[in-house]
Protein backbone atom coordinates (compact mmCIF):
# COMPACT_ATOMS: atom_id res chain seq x y z
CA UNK A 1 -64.57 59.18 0.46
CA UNK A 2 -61.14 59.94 2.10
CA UNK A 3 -59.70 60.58 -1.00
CA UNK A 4 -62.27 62.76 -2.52
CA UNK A 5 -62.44 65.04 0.81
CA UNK A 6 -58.82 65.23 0.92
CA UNK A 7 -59.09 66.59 -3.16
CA UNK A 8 -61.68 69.16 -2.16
CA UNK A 9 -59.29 70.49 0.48
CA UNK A 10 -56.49 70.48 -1.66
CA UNK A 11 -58.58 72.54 -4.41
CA UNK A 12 -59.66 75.14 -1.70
CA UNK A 13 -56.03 75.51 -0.80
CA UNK A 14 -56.69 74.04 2.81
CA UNK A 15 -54.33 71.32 4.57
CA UNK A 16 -55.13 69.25 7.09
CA UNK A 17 -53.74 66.27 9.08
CA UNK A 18 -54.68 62.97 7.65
CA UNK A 19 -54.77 61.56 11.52
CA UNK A 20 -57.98 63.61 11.90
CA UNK A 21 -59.42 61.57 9.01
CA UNK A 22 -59.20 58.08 10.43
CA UNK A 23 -62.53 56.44 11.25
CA UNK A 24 -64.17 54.43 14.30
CA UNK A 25 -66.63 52.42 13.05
CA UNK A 26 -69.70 53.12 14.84
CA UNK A 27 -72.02 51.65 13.83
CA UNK A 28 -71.15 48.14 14.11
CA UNK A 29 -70.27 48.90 18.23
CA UNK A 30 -74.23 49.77 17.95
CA UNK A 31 -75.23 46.80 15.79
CA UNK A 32 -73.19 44.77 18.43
CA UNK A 33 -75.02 46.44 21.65
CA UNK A 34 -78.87 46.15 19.89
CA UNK A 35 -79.96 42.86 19.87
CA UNK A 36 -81.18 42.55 23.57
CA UNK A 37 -85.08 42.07 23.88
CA UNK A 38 -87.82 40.82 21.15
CA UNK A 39 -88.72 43.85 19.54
CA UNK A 40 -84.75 44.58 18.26
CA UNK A 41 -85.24 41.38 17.01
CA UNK A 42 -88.27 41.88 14.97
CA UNK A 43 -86.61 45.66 14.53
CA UNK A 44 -83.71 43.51 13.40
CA UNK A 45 -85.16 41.53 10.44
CA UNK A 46 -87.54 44.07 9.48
CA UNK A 47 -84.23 46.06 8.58
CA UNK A 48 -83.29 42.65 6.33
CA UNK A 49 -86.43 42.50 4.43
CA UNK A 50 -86.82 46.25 4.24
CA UNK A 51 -84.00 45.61 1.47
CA UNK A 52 -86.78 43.94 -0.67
CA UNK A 53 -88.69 47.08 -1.23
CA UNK A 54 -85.30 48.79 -2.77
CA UNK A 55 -84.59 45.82 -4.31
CA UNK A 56 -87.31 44.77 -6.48
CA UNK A 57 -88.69 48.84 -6.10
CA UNK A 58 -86.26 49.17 -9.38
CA UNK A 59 -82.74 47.82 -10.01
CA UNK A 60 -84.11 44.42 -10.79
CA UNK A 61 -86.50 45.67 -13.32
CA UNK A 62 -84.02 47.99 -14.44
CA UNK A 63 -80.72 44.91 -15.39
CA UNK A 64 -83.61 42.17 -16.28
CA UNK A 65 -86.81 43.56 -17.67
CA UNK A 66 -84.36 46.81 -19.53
CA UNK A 67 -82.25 44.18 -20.84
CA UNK A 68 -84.46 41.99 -22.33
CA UNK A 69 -86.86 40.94 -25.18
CA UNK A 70 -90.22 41.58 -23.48
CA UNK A 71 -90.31 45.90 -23.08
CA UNK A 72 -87.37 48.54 -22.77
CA UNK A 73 -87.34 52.07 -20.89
CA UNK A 74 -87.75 55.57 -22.36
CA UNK A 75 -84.73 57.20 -22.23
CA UNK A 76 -83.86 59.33 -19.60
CA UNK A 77 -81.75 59.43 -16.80
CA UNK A 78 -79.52 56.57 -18.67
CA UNK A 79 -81.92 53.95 -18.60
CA UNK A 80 -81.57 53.16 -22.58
CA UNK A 81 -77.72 52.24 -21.55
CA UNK A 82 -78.73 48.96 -20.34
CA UNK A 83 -81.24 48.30 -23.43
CA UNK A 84 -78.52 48.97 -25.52
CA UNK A 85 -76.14 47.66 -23.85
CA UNK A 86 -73.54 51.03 -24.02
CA UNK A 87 -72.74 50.49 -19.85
CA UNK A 88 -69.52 49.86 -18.53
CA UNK A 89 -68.01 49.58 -15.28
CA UNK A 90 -67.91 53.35 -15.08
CA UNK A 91 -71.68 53.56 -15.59
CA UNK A 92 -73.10 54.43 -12.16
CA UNK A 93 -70.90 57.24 -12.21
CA UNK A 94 -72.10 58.47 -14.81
CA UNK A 95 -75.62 58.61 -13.96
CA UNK A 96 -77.70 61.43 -12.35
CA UNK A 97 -77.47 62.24 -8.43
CA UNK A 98 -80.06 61.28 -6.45
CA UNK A 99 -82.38 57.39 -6.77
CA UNK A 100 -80.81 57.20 -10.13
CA UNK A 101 -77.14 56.12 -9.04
CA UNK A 102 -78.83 53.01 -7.19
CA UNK A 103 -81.73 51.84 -10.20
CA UNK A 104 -79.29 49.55 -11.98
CA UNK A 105 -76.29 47.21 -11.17
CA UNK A 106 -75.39 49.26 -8.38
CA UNK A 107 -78.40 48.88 -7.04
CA UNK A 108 -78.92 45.27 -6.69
CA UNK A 109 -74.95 45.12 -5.50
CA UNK A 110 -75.56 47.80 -2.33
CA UNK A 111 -79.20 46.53 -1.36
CA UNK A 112 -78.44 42.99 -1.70
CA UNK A 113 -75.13 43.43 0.60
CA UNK A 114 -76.91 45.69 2.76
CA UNK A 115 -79.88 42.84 3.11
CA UNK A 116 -77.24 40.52 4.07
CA UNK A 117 -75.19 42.51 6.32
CA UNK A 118 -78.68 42.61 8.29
CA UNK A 119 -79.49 39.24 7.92
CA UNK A 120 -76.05 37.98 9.31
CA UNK A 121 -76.19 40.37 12.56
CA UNK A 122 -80.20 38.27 13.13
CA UNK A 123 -78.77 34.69 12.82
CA UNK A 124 -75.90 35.88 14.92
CA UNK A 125 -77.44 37.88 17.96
CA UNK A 126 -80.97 36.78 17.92
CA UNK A 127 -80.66 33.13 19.03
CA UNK A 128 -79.13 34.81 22.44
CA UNK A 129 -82.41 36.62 23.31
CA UNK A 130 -84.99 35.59 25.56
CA UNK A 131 -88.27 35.52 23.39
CA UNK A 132 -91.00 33.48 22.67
CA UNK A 133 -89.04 30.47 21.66
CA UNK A 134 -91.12 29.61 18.29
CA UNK A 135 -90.76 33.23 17.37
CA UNK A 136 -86.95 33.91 17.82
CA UNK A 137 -86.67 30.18 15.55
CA UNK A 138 -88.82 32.05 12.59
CA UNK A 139 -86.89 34.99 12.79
CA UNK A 140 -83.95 32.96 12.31
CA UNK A 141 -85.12 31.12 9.46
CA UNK A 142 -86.41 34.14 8.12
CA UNK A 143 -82.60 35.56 8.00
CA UNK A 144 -81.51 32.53 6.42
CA UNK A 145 -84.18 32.56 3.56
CA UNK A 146 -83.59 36.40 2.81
CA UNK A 147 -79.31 35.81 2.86
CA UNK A 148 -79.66 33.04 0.62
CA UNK A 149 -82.45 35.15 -1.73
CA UNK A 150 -79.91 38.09 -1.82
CA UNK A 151 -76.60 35.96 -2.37
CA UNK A 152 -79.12 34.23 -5.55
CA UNK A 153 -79.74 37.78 -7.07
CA UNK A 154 -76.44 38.77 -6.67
CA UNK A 155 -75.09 35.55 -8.49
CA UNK A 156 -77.62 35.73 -11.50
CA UNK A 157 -76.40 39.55 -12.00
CA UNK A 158 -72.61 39.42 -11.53
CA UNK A 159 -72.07 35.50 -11.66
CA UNK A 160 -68.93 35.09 -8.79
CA UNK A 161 -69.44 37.42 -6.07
CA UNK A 162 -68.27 37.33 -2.18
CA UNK A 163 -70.41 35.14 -0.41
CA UNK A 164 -70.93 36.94 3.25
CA UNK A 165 -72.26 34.83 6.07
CA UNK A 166 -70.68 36.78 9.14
CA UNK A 167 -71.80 39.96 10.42
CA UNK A 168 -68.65 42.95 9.74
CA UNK A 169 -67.60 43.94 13.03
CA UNK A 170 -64.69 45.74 11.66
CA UNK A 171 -63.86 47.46 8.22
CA UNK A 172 -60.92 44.74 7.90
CA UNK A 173 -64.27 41.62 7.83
CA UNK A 174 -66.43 43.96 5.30
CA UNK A 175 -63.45 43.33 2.81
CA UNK A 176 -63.87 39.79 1.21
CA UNK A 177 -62.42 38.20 -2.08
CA UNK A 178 -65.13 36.57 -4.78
CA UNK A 179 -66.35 32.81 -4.54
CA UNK A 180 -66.98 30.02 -6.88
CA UNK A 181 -70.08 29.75 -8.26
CA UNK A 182 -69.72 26.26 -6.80
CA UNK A 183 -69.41 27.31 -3.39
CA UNK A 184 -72.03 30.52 -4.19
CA UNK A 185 -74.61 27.80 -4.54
CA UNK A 186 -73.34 25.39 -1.46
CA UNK A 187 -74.30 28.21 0.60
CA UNK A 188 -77.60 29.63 -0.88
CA UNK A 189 -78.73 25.51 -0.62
CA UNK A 190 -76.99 25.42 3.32
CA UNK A 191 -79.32 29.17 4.06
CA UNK A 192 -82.59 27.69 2.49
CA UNK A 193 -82.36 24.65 4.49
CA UNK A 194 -82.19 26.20 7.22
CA UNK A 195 -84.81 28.63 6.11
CA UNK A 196 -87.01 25.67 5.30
CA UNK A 197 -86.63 24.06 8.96
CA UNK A 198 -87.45 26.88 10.52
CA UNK A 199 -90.16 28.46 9.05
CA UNK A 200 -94.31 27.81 9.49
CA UNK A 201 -96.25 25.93 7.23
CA UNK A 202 -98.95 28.45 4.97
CA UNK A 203 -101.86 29.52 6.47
CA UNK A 204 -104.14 32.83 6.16
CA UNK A 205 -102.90 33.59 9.53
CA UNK A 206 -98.85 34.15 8.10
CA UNK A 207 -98.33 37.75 8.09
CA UNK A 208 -98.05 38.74 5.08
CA UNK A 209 -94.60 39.85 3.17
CA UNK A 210 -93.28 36.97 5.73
CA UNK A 211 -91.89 33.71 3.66
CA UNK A 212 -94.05 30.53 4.43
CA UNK A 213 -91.75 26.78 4.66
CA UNK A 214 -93.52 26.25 1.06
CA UNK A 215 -92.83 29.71 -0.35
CA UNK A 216 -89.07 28.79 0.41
CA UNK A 217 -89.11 24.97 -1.22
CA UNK A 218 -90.63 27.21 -3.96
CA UNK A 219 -87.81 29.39 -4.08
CA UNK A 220 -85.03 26.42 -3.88
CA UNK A 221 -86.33 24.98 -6.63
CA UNK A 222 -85.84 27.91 -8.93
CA UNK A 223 -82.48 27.82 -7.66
CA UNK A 224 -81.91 24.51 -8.05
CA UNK A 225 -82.98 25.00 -11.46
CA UNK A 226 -80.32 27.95 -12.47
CA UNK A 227 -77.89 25.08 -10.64
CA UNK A 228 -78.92 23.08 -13.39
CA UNK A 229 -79.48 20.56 -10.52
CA UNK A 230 -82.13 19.06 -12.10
CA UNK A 231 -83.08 16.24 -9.65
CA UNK A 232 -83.29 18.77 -6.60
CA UNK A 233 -85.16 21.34 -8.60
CA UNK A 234 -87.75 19.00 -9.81
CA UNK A 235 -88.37 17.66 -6.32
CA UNK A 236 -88.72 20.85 -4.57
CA UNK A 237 -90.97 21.92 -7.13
CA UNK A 238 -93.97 18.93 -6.29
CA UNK A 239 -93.05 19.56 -2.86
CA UNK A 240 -94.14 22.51 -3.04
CA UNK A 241 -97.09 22.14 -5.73
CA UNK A 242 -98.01 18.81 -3.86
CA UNK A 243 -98.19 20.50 -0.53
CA UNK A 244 -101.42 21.97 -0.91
CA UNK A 245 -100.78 24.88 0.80
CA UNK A 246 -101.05 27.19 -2.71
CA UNK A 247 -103.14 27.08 -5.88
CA UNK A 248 -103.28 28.73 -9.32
CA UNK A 249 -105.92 31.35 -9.03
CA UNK A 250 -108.76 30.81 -11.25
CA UNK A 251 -108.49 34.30 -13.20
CA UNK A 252 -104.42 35.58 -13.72
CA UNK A 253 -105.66 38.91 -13.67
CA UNK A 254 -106.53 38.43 -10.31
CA UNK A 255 -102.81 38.04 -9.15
CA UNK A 256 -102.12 41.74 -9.85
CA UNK A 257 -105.60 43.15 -9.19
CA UNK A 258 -104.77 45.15 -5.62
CA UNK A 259 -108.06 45.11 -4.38
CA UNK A 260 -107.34 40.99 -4.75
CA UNK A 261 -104.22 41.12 -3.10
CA UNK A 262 -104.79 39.44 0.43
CA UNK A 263 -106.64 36.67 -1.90
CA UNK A 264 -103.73 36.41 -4.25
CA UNK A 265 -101.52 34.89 -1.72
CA UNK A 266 -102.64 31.43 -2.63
CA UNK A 267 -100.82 31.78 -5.47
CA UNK A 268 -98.57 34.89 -4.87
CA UNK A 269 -96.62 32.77 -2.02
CA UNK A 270 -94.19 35.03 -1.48
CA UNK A 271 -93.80 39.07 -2.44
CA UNK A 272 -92.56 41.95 -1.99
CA UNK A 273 -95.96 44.46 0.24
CA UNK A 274 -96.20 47.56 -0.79
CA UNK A 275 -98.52 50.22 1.30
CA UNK A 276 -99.22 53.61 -0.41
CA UNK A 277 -99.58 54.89 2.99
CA UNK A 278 -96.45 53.78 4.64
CA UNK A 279 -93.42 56.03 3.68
CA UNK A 280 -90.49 54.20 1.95
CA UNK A 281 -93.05 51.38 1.60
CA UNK A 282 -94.05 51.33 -2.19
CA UNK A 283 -92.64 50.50 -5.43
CA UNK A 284 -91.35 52.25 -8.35
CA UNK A 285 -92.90 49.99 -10.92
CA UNK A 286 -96.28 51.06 -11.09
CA UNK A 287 -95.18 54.74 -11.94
CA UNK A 288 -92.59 53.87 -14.51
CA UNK A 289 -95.25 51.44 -16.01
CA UNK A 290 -98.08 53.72 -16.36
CA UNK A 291 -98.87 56.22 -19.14
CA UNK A 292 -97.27 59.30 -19.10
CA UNK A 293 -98.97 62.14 -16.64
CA UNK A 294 -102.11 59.73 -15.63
CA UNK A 295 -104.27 60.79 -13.51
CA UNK A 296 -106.84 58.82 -15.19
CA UNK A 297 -109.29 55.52 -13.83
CA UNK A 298 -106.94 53.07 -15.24
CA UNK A 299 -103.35 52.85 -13.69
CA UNK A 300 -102.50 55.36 -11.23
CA UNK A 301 -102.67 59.03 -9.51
CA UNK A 302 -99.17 59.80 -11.00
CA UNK A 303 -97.22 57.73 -13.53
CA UNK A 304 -94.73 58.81 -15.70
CA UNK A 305 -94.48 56.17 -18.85
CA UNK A 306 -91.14 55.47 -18.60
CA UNK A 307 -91.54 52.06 -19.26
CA UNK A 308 -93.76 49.97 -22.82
CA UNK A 309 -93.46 46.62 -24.04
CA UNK A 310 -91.97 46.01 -27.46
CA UNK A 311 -94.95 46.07 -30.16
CA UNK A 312 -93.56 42.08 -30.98
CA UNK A 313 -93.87 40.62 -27.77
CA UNK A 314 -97.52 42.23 -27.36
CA UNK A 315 -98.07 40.23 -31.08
CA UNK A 316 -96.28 36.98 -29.52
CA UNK A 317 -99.34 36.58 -27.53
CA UNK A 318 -102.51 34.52 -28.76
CA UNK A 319 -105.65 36.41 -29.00
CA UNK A 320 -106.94 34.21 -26.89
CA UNK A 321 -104.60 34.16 -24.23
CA UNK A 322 -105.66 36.07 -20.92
CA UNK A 323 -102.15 37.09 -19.96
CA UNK A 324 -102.64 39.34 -23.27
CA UNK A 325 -104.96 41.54 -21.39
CA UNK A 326 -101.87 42.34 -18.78
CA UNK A 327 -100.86 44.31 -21.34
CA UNK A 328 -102.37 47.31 -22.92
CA UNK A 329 -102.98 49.54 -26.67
CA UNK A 330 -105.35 52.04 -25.00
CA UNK A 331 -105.62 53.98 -22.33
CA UNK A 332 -108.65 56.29 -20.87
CA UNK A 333 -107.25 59.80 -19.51
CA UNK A 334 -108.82 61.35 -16.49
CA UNK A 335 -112.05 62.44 -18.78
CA UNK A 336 -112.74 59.18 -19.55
CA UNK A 337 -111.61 59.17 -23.13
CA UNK A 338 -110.11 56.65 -25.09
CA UNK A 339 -105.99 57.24 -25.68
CA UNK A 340 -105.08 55.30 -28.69
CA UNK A 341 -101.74 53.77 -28.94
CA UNK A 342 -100.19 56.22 -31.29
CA UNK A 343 -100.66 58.86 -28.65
CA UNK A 344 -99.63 56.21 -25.55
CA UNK A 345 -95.69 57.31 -25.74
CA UNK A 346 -93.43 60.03 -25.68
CA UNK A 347 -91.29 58.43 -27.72
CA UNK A 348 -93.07 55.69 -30.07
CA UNK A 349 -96.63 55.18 -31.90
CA UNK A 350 -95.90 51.40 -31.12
CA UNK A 351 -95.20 51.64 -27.24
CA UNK A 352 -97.59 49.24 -25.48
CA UNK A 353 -98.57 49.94 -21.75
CA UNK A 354 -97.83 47.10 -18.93
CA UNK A 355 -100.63 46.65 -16.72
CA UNK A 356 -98.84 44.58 -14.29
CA UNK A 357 -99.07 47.15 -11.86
CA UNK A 358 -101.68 49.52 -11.48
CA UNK A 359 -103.35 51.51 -8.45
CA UNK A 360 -106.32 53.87 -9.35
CA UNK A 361 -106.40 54.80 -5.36
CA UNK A 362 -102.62 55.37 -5.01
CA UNK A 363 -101.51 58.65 -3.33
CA UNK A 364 -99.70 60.34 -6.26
CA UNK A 365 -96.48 57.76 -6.61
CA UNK A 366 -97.32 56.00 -3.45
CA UNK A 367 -99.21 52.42 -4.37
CA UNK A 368 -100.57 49.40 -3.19
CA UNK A 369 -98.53 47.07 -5.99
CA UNK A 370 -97.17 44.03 -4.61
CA UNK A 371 -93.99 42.43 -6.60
CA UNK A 372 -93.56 38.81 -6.47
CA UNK A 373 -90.60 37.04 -5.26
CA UNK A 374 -92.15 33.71 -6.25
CA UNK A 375 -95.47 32.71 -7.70
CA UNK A 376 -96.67 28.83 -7.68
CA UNK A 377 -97.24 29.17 -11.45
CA UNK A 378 -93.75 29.60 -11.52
CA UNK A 379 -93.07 26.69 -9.68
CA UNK A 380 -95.17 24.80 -12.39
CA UNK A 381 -93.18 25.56 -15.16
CA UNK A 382 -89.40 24.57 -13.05
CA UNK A 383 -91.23 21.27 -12.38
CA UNK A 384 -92.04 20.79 -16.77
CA UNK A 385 -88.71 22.19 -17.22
CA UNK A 386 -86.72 19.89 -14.45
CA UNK A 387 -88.73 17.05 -15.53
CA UNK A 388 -87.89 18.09 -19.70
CA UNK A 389 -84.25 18.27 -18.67
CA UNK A 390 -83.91 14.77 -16.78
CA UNK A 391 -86.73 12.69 -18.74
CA UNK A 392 -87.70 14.47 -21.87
CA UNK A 393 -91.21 16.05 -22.38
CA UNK A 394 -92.92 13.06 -20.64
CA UNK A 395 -96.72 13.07 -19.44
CA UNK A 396 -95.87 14.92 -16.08
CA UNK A 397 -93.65 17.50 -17.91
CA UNK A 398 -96.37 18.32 -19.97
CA UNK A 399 -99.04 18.04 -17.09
CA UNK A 400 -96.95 21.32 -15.02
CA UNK A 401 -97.06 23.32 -18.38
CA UNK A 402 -100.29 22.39 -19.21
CA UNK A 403 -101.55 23.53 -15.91
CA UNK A 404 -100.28 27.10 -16.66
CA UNK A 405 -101.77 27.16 -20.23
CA UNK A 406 -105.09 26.21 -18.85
CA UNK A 407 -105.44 29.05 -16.54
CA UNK A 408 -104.29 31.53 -19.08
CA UNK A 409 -107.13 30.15 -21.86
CA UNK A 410 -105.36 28.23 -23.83
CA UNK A 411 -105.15 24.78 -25.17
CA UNK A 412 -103.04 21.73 -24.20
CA UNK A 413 -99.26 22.55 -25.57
CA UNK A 414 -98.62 20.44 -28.93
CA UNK A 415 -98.00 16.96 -28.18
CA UNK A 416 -95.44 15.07 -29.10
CA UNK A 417 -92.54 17.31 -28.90
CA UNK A 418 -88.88 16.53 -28.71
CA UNK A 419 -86.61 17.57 -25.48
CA UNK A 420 -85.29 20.45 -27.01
CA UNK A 421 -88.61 21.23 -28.64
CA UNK A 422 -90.34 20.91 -25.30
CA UNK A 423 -87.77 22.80 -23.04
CA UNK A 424 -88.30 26.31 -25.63
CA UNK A 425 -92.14 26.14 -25.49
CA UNK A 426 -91.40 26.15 -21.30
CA UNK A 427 -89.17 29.18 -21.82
CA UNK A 428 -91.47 30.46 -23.81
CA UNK A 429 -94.14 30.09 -21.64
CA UNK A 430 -92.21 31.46 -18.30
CA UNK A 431 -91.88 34.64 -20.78
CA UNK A 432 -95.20 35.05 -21.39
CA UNK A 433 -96.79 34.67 -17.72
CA UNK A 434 -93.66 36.02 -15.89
CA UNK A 435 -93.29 38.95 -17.89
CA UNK A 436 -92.46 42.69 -16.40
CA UNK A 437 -91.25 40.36 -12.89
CA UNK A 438 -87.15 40.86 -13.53
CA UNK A 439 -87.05 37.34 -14.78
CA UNK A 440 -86.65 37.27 -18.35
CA UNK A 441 -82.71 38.40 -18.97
CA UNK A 442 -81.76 35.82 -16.06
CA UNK A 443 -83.68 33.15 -18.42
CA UNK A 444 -82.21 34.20 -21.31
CA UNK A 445 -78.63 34.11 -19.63
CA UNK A 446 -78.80 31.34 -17.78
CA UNK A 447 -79.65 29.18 -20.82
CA UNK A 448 -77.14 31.31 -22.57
CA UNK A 449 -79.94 31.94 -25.66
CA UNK A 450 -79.17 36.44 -25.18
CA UNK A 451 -76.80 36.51 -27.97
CA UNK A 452 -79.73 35.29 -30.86
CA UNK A 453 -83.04 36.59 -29.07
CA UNK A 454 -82.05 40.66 -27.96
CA UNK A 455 -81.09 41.28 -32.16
CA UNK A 456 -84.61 40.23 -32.98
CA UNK A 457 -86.18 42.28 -29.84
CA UNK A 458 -85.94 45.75 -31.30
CA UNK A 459 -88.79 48.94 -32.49
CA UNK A 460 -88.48 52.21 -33.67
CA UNK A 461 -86.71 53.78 -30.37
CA UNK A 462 -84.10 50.76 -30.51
CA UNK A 463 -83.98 49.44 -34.08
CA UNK A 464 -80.64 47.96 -33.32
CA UNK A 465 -79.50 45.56 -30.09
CA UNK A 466 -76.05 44.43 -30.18
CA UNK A 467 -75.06 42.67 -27.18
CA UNK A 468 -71.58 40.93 -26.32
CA UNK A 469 -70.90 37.56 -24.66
CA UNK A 470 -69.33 39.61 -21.74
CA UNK A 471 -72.72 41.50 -21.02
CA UNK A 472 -74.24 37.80 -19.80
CA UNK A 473 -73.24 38.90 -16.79
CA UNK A 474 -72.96 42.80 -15.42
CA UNK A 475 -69.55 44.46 -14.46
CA UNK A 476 -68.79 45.01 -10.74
CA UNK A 477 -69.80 48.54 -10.02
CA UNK A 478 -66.35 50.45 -10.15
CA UNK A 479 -66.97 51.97 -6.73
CA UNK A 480 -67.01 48.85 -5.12
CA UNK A 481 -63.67 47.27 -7.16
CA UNK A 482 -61.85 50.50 -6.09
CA UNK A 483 -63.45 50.27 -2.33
CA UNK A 484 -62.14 46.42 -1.53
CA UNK A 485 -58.74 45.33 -2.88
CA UNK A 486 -59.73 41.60 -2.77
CA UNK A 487 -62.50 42.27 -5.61
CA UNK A 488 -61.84 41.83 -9.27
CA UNK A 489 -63.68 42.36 -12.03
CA UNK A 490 -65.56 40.45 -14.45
CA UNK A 491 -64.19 38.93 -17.79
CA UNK A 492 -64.18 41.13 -20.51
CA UNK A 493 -65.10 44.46 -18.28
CA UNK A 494 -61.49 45.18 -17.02
């Protein structure tokens, strides 16, 4: 910033002493003088978790669900960059002013940081305060749940980051080199412990967006499972399933029905709340997911159709399978009449409409769409997988996957499979029921499979999908290399 007012004064023809341009750091003197009664520190992880909504509001759909084999963005405002895989470190720069700079890369770096700048200033003032004593402990373990959360997204999209776990008090602590992935994971494990003994059991009386003990156990095993820590992932996973605190809900169109919502928790065990009537407090997703200028019964107020499943994934679905109907070849407009699928896109007469996230009632933009941050079918499939990976496809690996199947209409999985065999129909599976929930890329990465699937993910819009081994994980945004001196960037994006 120094540097680019200094360049504007030089092109006006103005001077001026660079003495006048040093900083005091403000902010954290504030930070440092808040945390005094109960309500900063409710104020205080509020502003944590408020990183959620900008979070998972776009820049995770944007580098998983843009990225990957299950739908891809119309093309404006650079979004096609990351379907095509044409970014580089320079590419937030590039983009338009405004939201855009923050929907991809960039976006999950500053929230994510931001989240856990907030976090670290609750775990390190709020055990100080004089509160209700089981209240200031769940706050705690609240900040410990969303540091490790953040650190986790940060790891899947850039692979070694800076792990942060003390509040910046000074410009000087802000600036920190990149860790292992070793270490990375030491400490998301260490936060979720602590997150884990901390935290209340489920009950209907948890309010909700707040993480339940078994939400979290949830959570670690997913982690575990990117870990490849097979043992600890598989255990965390019947914790959690065993617990009885969640269940599958009967019908999965339920879990993204909004007038289900409050019931959806049972299964939904952990998400980000949206409230179309609370400012700042919605999500992008249902207006990039919608058809283009609705107004109609269906999805939304507003929605723009920015965003349309690839024609082959739609077909990847069995005609029986209820998950199919999450997805969408018609529309009706605001008359009531039919929109057929030629007509659905801009762009493409094959574009097929997510209904993931829809909101008849929302005010214009503003919605009621909930995002999950972990879903107990979820946790089914990291227990088959976990199990797959340790044992083979063994009676309980194919009793988790099974479970899933069921609830979606369909019949038992094939018996008999192999390991390998066994461990692709999970994948498959997780990309079937977790679709349009920024999980697929990280799937596809993580097992390293990107290179063969993206080719084959391609329609009229795309016809071609080249990416490189260096795009399994995203370049450091450039801004940030050039801001801290200890960062460097990733292989194959210097």
């Amino acid at each position: 910033m120094k540097k680019q007012i200094l360049l504007l004064l030089a092109m006006s023809g103005l001077t001026i002493s660079c003495s006048k341009l040093d900083e005091t750091v403000y902010s954290s003197i504030f930070t440092t003088n808040f945390y005094k009664t109960a309500s900063d520190a409710e104020a205080g992880i509020a502003s944590s978790a408020g990183s959620l909504i900008n979070l998972y509001g776009f820049p995770l759909v944007a580098v998983s669900d843009f990225a990957a084999d299950q739908a891809s963005p119309r093309a404006v405002v650079g979004r096609n960059t990351i379907t095509l895989f044409s970014y580089d470190p320079y590419y937030t720069a590039q983009r338009n002013s405004g939201r855009h700079e923050t929907e991809g890369p960039q976006g999950v770096w500053r929230f994510s940081y931001k989240g856990i700048e907030n976090a670290n200033w609750v775990i390190e003032k709020v055990p100080a305060i004089q509160m209700d004593a089981q209240r200031r402990t769940e706050i705690v373990a609240e900040a410990y749940a969303l540091r490790g959360l953040y650190h986790w997204m940060l790891t899947k999209t850039f692979n070694e980051i800076p792990v942060k776990i003390k509040a910046s008090s000074s410009e000087a602590e802000a600036l920190v080199t990149k860790n292992s992935r070793a270490d990375i994971y030491k400490q998301i494990y260490s936060d979720l412990d602590q997150a884990i003994a901390g935290l209340p059991s489920y009950s209907v009386s948890l309010v909700k967006g707040r993480p339940s003990k078994e939400a979290i156990q949830g959570l670690y095993a997913k982690v575990a499972l990117y870990n490849e820590d097979w043992a600890k992932a598989l255990q965390l996973a019947q914790a959690t399933i065993n617990s009885g605190k969640y269940s599958l809900m009967p019908n999965v169109l339920d879990v993204f029905d909004v007038d289900k919502e409050d019931a959806a928790r049972i299964e939904n065990m952990w998400a980000v709340e949206a409230d179309r009537v609370t400012p700042s407090r919605w999500l992008t997703v249902m207006g990039i997911a919608g058809p283009r200028n609705s107004s109609g019964p269906d999805y939304a107020k507003v929605s723009f159709g920015s965003w349309f499943a690839y024609q082959g994934f739609y077909n990847s679905f069995s005609p029986s399978d209820k998950r199919r109907q999450l997805l969408d070849t018609t529309y009706r407009d605001v008359s009531g009449k039919i929109v057929p699928q030629k007509d659905i896109t801009p762009v493409t007469p094959k574009g097929v409409l997510i209904r993931k996230y829809r909101d008849p009632n929302s005010i214009a933009e503003a919605n009621n769409c909930n995002f999950p941050i972990i879903r107990l079918a979820d946790v089914y499939l990291v227990a088959a997988e976990a199990e797959a990976r340790q044992n083979g496809a063994t009676v309980a690996a194919y009793g988790y996957i099974n479970t899933v199947r069921k609830r979606a209409g369909l019949g038992d999985l094939t018996p008999g499979l192999g390991k390998d065999a066994f461990i692709a129909a999970v994948l498959q599976e997780r990309s079937w029921e977790l679709f349009a929930e920024a999980d697929r890329w990280f799937d596809l990465t993580r097992t390293n499979t990107f290179l063969t699937v993206i080719p084959k993910a391609v329609n009229d819009v795309y016809p071609t999908r080249t990416p490189q081994a260096k795009h399994r994980y995203y370049p450091i945004p450039l801004e940030e290399i050039q801001a801290n001196p200890k960062l460097t960037q990733n292989p194959g994006w210097e």
